[in-house]
Protein backbone atom coordinates (compact mmCIF):
# COMPACT_ATOMS: atom_id res chain seq x y z
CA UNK A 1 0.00 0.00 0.00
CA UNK A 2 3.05 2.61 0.70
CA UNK A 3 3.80 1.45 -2.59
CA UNK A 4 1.14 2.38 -4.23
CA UNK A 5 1.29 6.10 -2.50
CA UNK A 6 4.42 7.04 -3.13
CA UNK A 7 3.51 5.86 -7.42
CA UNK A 8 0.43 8.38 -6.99
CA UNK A 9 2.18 10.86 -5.22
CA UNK A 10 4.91 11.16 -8.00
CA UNK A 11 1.93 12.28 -10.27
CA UNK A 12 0.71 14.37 -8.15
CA UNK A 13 2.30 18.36 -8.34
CA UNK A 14 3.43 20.05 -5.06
CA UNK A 15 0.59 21.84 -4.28
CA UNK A 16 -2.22 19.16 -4.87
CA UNK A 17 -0.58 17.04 -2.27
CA UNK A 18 -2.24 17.91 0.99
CA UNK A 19 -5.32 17.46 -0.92
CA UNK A 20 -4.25 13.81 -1.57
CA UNK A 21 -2.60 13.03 1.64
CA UNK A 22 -5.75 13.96 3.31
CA UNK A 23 -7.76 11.95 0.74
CA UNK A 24 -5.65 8.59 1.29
CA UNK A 25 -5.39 9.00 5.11
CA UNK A 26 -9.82 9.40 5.59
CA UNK A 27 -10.71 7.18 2.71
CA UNK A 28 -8.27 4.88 2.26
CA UNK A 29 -6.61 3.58 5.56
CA UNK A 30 -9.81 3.29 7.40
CA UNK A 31 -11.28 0.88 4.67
CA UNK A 32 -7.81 -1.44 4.96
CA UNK A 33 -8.38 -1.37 8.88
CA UNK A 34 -12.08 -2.37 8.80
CA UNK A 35 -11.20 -4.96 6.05
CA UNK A 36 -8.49 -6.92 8.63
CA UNK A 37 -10.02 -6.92 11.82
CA UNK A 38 -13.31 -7.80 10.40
CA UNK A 39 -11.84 -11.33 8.72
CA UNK A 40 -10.29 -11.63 12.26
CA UNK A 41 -13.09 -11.33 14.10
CA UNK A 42 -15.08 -13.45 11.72
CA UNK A 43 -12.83 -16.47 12.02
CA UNK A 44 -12.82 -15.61 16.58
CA UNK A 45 -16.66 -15.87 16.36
CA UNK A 46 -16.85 -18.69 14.42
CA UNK A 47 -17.45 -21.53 16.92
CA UNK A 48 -18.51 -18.99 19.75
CA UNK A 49 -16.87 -17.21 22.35
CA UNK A 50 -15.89 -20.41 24.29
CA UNK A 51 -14.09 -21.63 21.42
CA UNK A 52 -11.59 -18.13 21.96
CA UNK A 53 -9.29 -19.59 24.73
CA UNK A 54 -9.10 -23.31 23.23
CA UNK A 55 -8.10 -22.06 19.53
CA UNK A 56 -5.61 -19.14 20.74
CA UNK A 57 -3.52 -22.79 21.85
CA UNK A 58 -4.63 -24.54 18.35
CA UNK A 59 -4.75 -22.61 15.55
CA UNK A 60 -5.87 -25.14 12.63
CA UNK A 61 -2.40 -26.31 10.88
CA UNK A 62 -0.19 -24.62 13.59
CA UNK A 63 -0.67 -27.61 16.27
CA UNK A 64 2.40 -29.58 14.99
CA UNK A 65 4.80 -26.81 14.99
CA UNK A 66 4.18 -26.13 18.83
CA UNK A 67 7.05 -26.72 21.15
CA UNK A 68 5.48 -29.76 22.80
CA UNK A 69 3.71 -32.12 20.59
CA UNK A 70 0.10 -33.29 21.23
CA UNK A 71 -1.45 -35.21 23.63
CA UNK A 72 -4.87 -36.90 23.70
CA UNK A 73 -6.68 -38.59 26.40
CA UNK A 74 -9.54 -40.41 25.72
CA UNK A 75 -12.89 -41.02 27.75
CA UNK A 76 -14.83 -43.81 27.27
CA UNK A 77 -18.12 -44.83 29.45
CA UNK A 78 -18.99 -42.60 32.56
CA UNK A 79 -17.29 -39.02 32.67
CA UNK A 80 -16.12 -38.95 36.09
CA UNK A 81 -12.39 -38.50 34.71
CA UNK A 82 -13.73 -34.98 32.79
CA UNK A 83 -14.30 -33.75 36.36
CA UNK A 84 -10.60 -33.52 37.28
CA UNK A 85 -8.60 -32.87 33.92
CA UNK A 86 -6.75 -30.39 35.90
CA UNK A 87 -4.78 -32.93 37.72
CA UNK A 88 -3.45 -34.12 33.76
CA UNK A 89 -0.02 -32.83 33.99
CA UNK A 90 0.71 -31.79 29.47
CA UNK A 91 -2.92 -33.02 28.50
CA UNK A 92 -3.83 -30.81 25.73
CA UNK A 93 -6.77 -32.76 23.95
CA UNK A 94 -9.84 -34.60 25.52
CA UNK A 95 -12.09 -37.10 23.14
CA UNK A 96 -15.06 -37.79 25.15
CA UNK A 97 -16.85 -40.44 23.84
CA UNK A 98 -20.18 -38.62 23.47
CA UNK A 99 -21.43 -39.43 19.61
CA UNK A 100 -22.55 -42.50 17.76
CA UNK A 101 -24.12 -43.56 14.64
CA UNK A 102 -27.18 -45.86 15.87
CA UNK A 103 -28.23 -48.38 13.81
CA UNK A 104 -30.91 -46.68 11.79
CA UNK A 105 -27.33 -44.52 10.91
CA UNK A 106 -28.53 -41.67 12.60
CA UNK A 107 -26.32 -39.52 14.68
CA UNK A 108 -26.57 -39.72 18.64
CA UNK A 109 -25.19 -36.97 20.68
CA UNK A 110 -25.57 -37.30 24.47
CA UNK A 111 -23.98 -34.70 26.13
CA UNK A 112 -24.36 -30.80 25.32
CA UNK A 113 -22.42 -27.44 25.33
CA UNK A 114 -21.57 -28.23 29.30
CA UNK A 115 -19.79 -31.21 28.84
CA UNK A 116 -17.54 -28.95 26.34
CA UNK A 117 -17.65 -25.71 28.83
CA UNK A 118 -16.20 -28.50 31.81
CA UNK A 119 -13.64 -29.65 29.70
CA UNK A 120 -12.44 -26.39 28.66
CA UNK A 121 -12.88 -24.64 32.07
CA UNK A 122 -9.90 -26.96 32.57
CA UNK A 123 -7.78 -25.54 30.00
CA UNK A 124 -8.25 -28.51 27.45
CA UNK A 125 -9.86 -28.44 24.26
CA UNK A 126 -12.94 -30.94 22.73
CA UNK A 127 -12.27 -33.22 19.82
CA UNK A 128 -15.66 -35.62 20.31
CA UNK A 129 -15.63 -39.54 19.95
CA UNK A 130 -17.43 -40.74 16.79
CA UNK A 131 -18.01 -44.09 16.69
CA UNK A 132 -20.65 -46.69 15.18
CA UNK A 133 -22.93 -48.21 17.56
CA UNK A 134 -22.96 -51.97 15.75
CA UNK A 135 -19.57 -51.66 14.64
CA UNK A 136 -19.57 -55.03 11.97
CA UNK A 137 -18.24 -54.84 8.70
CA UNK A 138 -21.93 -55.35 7.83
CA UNK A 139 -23.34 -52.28 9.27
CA UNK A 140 -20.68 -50.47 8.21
CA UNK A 141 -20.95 -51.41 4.70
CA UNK A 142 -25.00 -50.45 4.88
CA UNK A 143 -24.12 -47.28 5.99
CA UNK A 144 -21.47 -46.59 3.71
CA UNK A 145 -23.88 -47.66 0.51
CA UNK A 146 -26.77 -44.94 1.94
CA UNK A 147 -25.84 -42.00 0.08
CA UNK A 148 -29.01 -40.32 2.13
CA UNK A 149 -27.74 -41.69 5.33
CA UNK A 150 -23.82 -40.14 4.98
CA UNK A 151 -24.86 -36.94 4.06
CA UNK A 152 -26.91 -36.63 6.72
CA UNK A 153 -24.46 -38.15 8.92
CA UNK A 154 -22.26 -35.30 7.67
CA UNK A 155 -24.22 -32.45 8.03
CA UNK A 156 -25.19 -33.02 11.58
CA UNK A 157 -21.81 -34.28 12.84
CA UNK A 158 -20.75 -30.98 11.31
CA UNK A 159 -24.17 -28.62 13.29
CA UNK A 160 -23.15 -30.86 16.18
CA UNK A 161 -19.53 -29.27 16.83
CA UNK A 162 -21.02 -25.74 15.96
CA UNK A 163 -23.72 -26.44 18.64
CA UNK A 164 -21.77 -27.94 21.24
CA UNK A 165 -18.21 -26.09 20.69
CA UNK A 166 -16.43 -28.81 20.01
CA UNK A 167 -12.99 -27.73 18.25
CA UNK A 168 -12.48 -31.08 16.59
CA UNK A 169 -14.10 -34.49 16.29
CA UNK A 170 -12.44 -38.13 16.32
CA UNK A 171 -13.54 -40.81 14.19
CA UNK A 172 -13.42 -44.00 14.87
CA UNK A 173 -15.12 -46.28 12.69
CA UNK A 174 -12.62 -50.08 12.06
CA UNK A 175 -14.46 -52.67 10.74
CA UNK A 176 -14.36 -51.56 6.90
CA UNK A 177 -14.11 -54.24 4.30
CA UNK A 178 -11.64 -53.41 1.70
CA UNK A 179 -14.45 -53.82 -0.71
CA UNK A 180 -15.76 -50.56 1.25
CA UNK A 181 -12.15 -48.69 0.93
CA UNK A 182 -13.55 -46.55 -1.97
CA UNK A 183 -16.54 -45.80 -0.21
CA UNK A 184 -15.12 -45.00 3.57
CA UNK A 185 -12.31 -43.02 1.88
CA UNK A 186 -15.33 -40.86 -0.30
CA UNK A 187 -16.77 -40.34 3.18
CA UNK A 188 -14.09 -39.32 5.13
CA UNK A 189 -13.25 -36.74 2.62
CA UNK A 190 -16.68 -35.33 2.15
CA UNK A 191 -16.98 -34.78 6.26
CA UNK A 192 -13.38 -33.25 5.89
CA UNK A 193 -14.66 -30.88 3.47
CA UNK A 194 -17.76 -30.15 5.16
CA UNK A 195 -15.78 -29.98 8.92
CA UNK A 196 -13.30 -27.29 7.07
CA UNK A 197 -15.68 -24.91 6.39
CA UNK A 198 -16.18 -24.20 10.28
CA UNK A 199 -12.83 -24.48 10.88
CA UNK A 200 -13.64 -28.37 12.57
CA UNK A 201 -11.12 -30.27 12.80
CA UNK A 202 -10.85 -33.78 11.73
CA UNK A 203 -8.98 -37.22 13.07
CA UNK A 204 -9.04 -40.38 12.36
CA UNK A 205 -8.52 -43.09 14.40
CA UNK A 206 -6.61 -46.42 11.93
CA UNK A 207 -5.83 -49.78 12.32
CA UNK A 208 -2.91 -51.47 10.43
CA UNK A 209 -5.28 -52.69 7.20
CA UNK A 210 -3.72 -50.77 4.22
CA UNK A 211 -6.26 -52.95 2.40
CA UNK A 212 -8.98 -51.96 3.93
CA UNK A 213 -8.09 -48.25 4.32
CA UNK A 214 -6.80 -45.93 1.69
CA UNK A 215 -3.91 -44.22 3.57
CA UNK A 216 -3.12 -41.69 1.40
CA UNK A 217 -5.97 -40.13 0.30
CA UNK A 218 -7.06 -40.27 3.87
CA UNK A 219 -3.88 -38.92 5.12
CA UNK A 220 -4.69 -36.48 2.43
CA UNK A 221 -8.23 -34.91 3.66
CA UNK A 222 -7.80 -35.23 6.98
CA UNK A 223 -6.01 -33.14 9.72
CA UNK A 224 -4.60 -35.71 11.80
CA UNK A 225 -4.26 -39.92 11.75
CA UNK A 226 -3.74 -41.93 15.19
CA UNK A 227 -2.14 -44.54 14.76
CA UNK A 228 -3.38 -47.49 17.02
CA UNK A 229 -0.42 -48.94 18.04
CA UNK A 230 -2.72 -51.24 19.44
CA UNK A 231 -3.71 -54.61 19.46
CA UNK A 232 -0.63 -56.09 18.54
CA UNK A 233 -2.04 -59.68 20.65
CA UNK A 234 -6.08 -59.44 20.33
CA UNK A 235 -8.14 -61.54 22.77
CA UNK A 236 -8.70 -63.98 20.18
CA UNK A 237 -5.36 -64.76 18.96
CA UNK A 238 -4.05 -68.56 19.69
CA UNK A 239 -1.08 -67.34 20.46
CA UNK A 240 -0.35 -64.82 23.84
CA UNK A 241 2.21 -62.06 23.43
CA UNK A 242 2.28 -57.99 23.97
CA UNK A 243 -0.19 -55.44 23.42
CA UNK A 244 2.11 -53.02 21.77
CA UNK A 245 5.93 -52.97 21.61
CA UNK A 246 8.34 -50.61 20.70
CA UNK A 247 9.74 -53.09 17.65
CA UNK A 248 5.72 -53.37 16.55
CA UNK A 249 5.24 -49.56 16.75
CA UNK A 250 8.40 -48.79 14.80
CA UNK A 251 7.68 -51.03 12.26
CA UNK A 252 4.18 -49.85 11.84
CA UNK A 253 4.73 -46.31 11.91
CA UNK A 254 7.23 -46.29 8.83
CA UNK A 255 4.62 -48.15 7.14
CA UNK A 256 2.35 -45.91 7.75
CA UNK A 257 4.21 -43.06 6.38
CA UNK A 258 5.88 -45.40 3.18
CA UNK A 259 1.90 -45.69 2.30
CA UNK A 260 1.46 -41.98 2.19
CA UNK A 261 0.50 -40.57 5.40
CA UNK A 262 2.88 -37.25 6.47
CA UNK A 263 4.53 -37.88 9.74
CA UNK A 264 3.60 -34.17 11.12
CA UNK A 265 -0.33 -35.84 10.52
CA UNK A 266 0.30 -38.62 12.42
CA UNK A 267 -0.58 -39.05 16.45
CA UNK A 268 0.93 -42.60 17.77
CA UNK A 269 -2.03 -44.08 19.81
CA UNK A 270 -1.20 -46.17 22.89
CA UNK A 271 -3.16 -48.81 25.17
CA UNK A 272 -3.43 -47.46 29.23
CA UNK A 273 -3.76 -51.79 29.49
CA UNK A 274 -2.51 -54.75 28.78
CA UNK A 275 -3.01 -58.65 28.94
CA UNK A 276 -3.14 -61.23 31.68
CA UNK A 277 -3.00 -64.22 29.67
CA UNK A 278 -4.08 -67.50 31.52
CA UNK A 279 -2.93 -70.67 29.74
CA UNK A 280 -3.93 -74.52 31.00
CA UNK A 281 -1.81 -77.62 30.99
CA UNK A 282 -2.50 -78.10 27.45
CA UNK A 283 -0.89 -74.76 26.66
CA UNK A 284 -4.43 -73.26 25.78
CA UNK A 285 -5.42 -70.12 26.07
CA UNK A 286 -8.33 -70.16 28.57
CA UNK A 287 -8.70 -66.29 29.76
CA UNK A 288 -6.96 -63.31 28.64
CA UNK A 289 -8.43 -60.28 30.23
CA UNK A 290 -7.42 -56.57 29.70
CA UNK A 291 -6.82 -54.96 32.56
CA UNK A 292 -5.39 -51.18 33.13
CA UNK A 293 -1.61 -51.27 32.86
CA UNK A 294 -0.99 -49.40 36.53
CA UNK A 295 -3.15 -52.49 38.26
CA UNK A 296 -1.35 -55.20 36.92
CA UNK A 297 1.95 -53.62 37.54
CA UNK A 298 0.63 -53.73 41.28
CA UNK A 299 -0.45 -57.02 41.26
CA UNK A 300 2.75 -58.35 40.29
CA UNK A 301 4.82 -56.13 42.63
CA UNK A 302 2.45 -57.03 45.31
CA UNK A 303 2.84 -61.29 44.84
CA UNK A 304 6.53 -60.41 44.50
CA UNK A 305 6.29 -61.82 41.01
CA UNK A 306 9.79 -62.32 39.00
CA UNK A 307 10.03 -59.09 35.78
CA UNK A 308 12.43 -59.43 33.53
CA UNK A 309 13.38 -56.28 30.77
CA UNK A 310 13.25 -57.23 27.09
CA UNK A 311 14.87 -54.06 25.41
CA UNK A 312 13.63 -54.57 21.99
CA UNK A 313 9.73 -54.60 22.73
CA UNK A 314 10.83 -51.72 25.28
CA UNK A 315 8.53 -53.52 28.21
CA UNK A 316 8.63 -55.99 31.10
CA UNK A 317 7.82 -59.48 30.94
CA UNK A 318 6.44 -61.98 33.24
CA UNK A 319 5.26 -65.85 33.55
CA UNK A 320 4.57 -67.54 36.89
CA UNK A 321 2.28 -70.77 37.65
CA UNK A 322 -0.71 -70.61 39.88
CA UNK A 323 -2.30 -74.25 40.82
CA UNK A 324 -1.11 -75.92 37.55
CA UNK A 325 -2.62 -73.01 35.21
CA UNK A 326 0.44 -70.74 33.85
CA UNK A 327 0.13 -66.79 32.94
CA UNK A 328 1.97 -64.63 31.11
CA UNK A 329 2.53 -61.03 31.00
CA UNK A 330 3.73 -58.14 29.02
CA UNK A 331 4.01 -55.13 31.14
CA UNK A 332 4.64 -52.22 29.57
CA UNK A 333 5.09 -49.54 32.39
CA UNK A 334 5.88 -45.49 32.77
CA UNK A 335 9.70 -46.31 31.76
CA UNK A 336 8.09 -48.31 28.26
CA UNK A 337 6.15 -44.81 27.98
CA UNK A 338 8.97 -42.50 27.80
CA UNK A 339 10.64 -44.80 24.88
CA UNK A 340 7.97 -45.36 22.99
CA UNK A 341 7.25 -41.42 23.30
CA UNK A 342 10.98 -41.19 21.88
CA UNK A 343 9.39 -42.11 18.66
CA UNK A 344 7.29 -38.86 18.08
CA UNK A 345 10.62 -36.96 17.75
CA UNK A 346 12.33 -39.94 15.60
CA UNK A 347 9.62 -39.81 12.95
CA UNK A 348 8.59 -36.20 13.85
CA UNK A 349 5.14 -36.58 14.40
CA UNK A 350 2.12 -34.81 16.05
CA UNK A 351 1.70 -36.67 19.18
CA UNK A 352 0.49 -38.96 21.30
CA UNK A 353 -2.71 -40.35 22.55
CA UNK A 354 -3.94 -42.61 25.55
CA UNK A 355 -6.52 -45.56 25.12
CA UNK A 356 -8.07 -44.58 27.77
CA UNK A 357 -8.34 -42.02 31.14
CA UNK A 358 -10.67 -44.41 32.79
CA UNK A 359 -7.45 -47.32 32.66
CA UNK A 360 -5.12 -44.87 34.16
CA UNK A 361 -5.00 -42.13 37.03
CA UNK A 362 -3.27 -38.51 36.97
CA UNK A 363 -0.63 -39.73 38.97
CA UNK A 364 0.28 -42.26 37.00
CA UNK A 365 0.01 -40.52 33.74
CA UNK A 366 1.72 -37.97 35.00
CA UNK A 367 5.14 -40.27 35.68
CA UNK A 368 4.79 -40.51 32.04
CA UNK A 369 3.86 -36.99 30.69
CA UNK A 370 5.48 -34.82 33.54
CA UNK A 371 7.97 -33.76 31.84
């Protein structure tokens, strides 16, 4: 603009000048000023005045480049944990889990604006918990073939963040064929579309099925991937072993970005459990519960049970025999944490999330993100 004056001015004789300056400084300046602050003050108002404080931490695109990367804590079932958030030493992002699809593939919303205003009374910001009520590969699949059904689905996930201030929203929807990876990957970019017109924004939460999920143009549409480094052992496999490991992460999480995903995008998910596998004389498999990773580390300390360090899945490991039935345990504890954390810097990434606040207290969490 002082450019463009000084080109005029050298047109302009000696004694038209005042005229001009006078001109340029009521007319002109005043219009550039009101221009500015009102996009600014568009983009505030946006998602409402309780947004302000959450998004002056998060401004869309700018989260990677903070000092300290991301962290996520998820809430699943009751919402006792959203009542003391506080006591989260470096939690920056809560996903309550507070939205399904039902099985008519209608969206569900059970909390409102409060449930947002507690969370972010405690200085934490709202990406909500999408998930599918009847989460088969059949449902799924009708869902994703309803045309009607996901724009819907859209537009009132996207009226539901306005509504309830949420500054992001989660989804986490697993079971997808790969006959469906067209399909989920059309969706997922038409509610990232739709999500970045009100400045929403938009994770997904993916399992290790390349097949089944398109990577890259996910990677492409949406703000952020978690990766759930998570199950590596599920319940039903024959064969015990950890839920996550630091090899297993590694291994995933360069596959992850080989298939197209940018590192900055993704956020490394981890389990706040693990396994107590129960095996019979026959070497069977007879009960494998998940339990929260701080009780069995309690357990074990308090029936003086033998731990032993295995440095390249970065956690504890345990077996002991209990009236002719043997178990087996991998423990990964606060010191597994703080390596597998290691990797966020290695492959540069967003951050990290927790599977789940119920499984593990603020003191415990905070041995791991206290830092």
């Amino acid at each position: 603009m002082i450019i463009v004056y000084l080109a005029i001015f050298d047109f302009i004789d000696h004694s038209g000048f005042y005229s001009f300056h006078f001109f340029f400084m009521v007319m002109i300046i005043p219009s550039i000023i009101v221009y500015s602050t009102g996009n600014v003050e568009h983009k505030e108002t946006l998602n409402g005045s309780n947004q302000k404080q959450s998004s002056s931490k998060f401004q869309k695109g700018q989260e990677s480049s903070q000092k300290s990367p991301l962290t996520i804590g998820w809430v699943s079932g009751n919402n006792l944990s959203l009542q003391h958030l506080t006591d989260y030493k470096n939690l920056k992002v809560v996903s309550p889990d507070i939205a399904s699809i039902d099985n008519q593939y209608n969206l569900q919303v059970i909390s409102d604006s409060s449930l947002t205003n507690t969370i972010q009374k405690q200085g934490k910001v709202v990406w909500a918990l999408i998930t599918m009520r009847t989460d088969t590969k059949t449902n799924v699949h009708a869902f994703l073939a309803s045309s009607n059904k996901t724009k819907e689905v859209i537009k009132n996930i996207d009226q539901s963040a306005l509504n309830n201030n949420w500054y992001g929203v989660n989804l986490d929807i697993e079971n997808v064929s790969s006959s469906d990876r067209v399909a989920f990957s059309q969706f997922v970019e038409k509610l990232a579309v739709e999500l970045s017109k009100s400045s929403i924004i938009l994770s997904i939460d993916l399992p290790l099925d390349p097949n089944a999920f398109d990577h890259e143009i996910i990677g492409k549409y949406c703000n952020y991937i978690v990766f759930m480094g998570y199950d590596q052992h599920w319940s039903t496999d024959p064969v015990p072993g950890p839920v996550t490991s630091l090899s297993w992460l590694r291994e995933n999480l360069q596959e992850f970005i080989q298939t197209g995903i940018p590192p900055e995008k993704i956020i490394l998910g981890l389990p706040a459990y693990t396994r107590i596998w129960e095996e019979n004389e026959q070497g069977q498999i007879v009960k494998d519960p998940a339990e929260p990773i701080q009780y069995v580390e309690n357990l074990l300390e308090q029936n003086h049970r033998k731990l032993s360090w295995d440095p390249t899945l970065g956690e504890y490991y345990s077996t002991y025999t209990v009236k002719n039935q043997q178990y087996k345990i991998w423990l990964p504890t606060a010191k597994s944490f703080n390596i597998y954390l290691n990797l966020i810097s290695q492959f540069h990434l967003a951050g990290s999330a927790v599977w789940n606040l119920n499984q593990i207290d603020y003191n415990y969490w905070n041995k791991i993100y206290n830092n």
